[in-house]
Protein backbone atom coordinates (compact mmCIF):
# COMPACT_ATOMS: atom_id res chain seq x y z
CA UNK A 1 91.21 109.04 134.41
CA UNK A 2 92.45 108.40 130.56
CA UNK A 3 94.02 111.61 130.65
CA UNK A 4 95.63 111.03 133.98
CA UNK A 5 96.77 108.05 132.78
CA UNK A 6 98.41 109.67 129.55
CA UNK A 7 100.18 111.91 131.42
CA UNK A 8 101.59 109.70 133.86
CA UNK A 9 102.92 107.62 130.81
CA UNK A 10 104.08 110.01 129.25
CA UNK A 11 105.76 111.80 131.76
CA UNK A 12 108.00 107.96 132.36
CA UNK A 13 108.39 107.97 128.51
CA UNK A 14 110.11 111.47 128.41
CA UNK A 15 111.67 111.15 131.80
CA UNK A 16 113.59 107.57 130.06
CA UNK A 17 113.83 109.54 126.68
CA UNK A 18 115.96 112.77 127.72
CA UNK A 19 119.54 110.81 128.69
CA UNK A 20 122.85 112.19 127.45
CA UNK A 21 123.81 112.99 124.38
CA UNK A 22 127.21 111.75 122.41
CA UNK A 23 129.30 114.32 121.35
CA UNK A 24 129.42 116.57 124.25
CA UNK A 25 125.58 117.23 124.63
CA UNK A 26 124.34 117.18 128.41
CA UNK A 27 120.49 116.70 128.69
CA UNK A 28 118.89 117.87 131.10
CA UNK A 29 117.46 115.60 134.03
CA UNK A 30 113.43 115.48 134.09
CA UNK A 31 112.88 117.88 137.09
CA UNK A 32 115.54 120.56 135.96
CA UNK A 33 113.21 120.67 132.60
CA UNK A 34 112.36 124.20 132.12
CA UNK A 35 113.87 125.45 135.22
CA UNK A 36 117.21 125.24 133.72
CA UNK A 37 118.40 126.28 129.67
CA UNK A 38 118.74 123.29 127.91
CA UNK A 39 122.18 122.78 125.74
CA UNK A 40 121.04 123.22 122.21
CA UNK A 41 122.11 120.08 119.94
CA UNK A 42 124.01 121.39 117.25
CA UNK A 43 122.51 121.76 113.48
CA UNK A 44 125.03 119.83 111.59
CA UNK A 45 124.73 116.88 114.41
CA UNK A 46 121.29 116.12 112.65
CA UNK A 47 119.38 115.63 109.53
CA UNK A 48 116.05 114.80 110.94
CA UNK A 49 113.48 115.73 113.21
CA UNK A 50 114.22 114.52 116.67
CA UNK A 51 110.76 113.52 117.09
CA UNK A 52 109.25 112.33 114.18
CA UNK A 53 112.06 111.44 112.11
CA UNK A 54 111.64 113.37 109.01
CA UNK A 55 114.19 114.19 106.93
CA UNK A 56 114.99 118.27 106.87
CA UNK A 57 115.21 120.25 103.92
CA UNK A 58 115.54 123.96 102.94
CA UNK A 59 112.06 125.02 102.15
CA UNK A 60 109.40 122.85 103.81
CA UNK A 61 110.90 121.61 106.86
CA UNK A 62 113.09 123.70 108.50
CA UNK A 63 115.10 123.16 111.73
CA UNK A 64 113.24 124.68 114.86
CA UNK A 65 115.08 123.62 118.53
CA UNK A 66 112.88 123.01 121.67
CA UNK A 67 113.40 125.82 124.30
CA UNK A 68 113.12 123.27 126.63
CA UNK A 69 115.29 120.01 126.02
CA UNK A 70 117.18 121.38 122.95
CA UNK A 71 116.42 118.97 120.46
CA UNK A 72 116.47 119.85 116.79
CA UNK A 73 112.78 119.52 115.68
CA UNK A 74 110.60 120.41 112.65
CA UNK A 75 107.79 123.29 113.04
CA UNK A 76 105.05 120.88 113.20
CA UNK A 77 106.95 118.52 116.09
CA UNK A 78 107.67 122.34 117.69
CA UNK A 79 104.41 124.16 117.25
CA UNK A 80 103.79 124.04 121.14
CA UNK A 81 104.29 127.01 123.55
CA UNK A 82 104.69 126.27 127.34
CA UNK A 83 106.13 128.42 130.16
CA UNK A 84 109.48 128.27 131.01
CA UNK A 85 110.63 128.93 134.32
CA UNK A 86 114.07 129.83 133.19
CA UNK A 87 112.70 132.82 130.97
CA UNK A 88 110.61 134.30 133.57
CA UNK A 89 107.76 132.18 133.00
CA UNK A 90 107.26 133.45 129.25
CA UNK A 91 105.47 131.54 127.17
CA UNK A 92 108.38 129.65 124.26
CA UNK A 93 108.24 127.31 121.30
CA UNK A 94 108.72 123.34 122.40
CA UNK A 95 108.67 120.12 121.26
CA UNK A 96 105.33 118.05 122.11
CA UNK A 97 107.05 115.77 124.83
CA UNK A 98 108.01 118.67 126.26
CA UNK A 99 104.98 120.69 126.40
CA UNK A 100 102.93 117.16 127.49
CA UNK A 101 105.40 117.07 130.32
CA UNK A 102 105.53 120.80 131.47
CA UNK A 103 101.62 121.34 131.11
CA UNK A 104 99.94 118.25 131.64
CA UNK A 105 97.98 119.00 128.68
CA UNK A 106 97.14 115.80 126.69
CA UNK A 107 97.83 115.53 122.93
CA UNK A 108 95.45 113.92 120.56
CA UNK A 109 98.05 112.84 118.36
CA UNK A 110 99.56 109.74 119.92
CA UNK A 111 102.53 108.64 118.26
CA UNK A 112 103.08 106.33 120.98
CA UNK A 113 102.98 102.61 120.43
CA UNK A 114 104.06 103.11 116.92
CA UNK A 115 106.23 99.92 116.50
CA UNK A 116 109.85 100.86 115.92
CA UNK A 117 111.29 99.52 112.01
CA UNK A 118 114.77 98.34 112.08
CA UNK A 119 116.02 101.99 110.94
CA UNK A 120 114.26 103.63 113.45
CA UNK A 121 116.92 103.59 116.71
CA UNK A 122 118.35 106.65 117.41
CA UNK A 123 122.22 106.92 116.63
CA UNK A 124 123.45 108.30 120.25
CA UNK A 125 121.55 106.05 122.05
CA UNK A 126 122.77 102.74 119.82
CA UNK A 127 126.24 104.07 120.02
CA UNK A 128 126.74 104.51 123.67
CA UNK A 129 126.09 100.68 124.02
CA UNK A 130 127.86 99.47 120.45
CA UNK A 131 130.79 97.03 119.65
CA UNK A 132 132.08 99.56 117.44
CA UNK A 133 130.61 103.16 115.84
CA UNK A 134 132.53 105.90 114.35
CA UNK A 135 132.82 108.11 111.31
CA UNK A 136 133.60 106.26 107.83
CA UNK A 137 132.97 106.98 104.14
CA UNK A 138 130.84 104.60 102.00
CA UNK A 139 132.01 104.61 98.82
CA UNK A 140 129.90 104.91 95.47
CA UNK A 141 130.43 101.89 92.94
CA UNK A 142 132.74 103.28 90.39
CA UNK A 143 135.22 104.57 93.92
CA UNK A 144 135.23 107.99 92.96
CA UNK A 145 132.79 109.41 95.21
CA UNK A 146 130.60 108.75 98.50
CA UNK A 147 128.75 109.45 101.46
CA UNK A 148 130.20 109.85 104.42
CA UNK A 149 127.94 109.37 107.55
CA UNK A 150 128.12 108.03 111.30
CA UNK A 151 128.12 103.54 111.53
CA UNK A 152 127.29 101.54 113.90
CA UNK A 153 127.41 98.04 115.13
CA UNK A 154 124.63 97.66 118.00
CA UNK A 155 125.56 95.74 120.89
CA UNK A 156 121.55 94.06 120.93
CA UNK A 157 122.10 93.48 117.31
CA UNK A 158 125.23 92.78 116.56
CA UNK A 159 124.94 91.38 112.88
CA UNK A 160 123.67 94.52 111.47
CA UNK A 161 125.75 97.41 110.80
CA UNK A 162 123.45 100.81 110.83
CA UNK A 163 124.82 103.97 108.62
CA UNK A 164 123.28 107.13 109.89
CA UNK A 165 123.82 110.50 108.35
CA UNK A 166 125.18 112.30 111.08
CA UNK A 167 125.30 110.80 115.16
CA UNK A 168 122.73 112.31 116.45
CA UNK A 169 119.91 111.33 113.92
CA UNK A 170 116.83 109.18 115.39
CA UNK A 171 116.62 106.92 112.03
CA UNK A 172 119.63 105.44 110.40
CA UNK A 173 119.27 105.61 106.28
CA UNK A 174 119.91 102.35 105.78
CA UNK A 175 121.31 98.99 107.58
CA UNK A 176 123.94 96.00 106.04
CA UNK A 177 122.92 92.74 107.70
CA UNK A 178 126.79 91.45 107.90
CA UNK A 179 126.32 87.90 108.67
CA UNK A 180 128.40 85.96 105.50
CA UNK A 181 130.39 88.55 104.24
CA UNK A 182 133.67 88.86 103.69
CA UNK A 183 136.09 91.22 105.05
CA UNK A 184 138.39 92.05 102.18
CA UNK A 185 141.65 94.59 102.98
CA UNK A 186 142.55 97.01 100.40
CA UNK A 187 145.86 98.98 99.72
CA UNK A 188 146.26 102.56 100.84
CA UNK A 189 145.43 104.43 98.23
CA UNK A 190 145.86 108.47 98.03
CA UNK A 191 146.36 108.34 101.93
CA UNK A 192 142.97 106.55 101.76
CA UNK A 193 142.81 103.51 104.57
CA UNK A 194 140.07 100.86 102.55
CA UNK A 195 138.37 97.90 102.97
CA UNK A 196 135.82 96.44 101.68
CA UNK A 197 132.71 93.81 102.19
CA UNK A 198 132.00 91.11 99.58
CA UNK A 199 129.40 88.64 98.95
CA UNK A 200 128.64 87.07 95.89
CA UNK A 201 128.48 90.00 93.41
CA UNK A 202 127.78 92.69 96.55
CA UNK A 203 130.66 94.88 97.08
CA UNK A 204 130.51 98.08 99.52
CA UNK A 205 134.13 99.77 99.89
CA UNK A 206 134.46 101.78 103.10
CA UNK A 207 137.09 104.16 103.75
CA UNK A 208 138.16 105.05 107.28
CA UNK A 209 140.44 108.23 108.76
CA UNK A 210 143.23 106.06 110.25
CA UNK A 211 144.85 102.64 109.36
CA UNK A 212 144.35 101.91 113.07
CA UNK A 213 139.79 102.66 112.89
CA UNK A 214 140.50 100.80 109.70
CA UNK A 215 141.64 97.39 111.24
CA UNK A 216 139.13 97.92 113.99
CA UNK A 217 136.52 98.28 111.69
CA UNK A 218 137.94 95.09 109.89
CA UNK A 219 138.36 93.13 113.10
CA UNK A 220 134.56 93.91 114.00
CA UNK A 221 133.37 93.26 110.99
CA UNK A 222 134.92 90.06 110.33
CA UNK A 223 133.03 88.73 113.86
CA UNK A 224 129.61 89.91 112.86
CA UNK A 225 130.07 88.58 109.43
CA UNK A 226 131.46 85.07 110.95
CA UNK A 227 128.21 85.23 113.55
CA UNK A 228 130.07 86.11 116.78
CA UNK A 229 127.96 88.30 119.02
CA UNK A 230 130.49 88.79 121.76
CA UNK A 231 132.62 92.41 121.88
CA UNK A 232 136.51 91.97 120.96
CA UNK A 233 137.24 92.64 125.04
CA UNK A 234 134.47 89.68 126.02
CA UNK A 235 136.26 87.51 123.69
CA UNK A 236 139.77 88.39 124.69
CA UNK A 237 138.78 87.60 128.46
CA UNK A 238 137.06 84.26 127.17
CA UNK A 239 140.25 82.84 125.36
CA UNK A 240 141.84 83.92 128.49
């Protein structure tokens, strides 16, 4: 009956997990898993496990993808074979949601219940309900240099902005609570559209791709940092 039990919850996890990608990515709907090929997400979309959120590297974790949903996962997140349907019932490598869901087979490993740190929401899911998420640069202190990555300002957490390294990763790097900063604009410099937040002696410059992301960026910002939860639409139809 534990095992049943498992599996049933399980099975409503996984069916709730696989939704649509951004970017392009369609997932596949619960029942269509393994009868249908999945749409691989792409490499550089992620530099993480889809599962269990480890960073990749070149030599001891390696990128693997699940035959069956297509997510980019490590070999020990992938080390699962179950029949697919779409290859003639042969026997391929999967993810462990996957091969839970398509076997029935319980897992001893239960990662399940794990409480979820502030870091750990996925990028594409945050980002299909944010005020505001693109592409910007972060730069370094002396200006020079930076990282460039995906950012995010959650619509169920609005003060915080998340910086992931690329938009589809399942645990952002690092997170900017925003609430009494100031927005500060910057002169274009080099073609460069910057702006920066201040408080106190904390400076982070950000560089965006157009003056127009800039000022959005700005305007967003600006709310979180001055404690307003609403989206710039809600509060447009609210002065209105």
């Amino acid at each position: 009956q534990d095992a049943i039990d498992r599996k049933e919850k399980r099975s409503e996890t996984f069916k709730t997990a696989v939704h649509g990608l951004e970017t392009g990515t369609s997932a596949l709907k619960a029942e269509e898993l393994g009868r249908r090929a999945p749409q691989w997400v792409r490499d550089n979309l992620v530099t993480m496990c889809m599962r269990c959120k480890e960073p990749f590297n070149a030599i001891m974790r390696r990128r693997h993808h699940c035959r069956a949903c297509g997510y980019v996962v490590c070999a020990r997140c992938s080390d699962y074979k179950a029949e697919l349907q779409y290859d003639g019932n042969r026997l391929n490598r999967v993810c462990q949601e996957c091969y839970v869901f398509l076997t029935g087979h319980v897992v001893l490993e239960d990662r399940e219940g794990k409480h979820k740190g502030i870091l750990e929401k996925e990028a594409a899911e945050i980002s299909g309900r944010s005020l505001l998420c693109s592409s910007l640069q972060l730069l370094d202190k002396n200006g020079k240099g930076g990282t460039r990555g995906w950012f995010v300002i959650p619509q169920d957490d609005p003060l915080v902005l998340y910086i992931y390294a690329a938009p589809q990763d399942v645990r952002a790097h690092t997170s900017i609570p925003l609430l009494g900063y100031q927005v500060k604009d910057l002169p274009q410099s080099d073609s460069r559209h910057l702006f920066q937040l201040v408080q106190s002696r904390q400076v982070y410059t950000f560089v965006a791709d157009t003056e127009e992301l800039k000022q959005r960026w700005m305007r967003a910002m600006a709310r979180s940092a001055a404690g307003i939860t609403l989206s710039e639409e809600e509060g447009e139809d609210a002065d209105s």
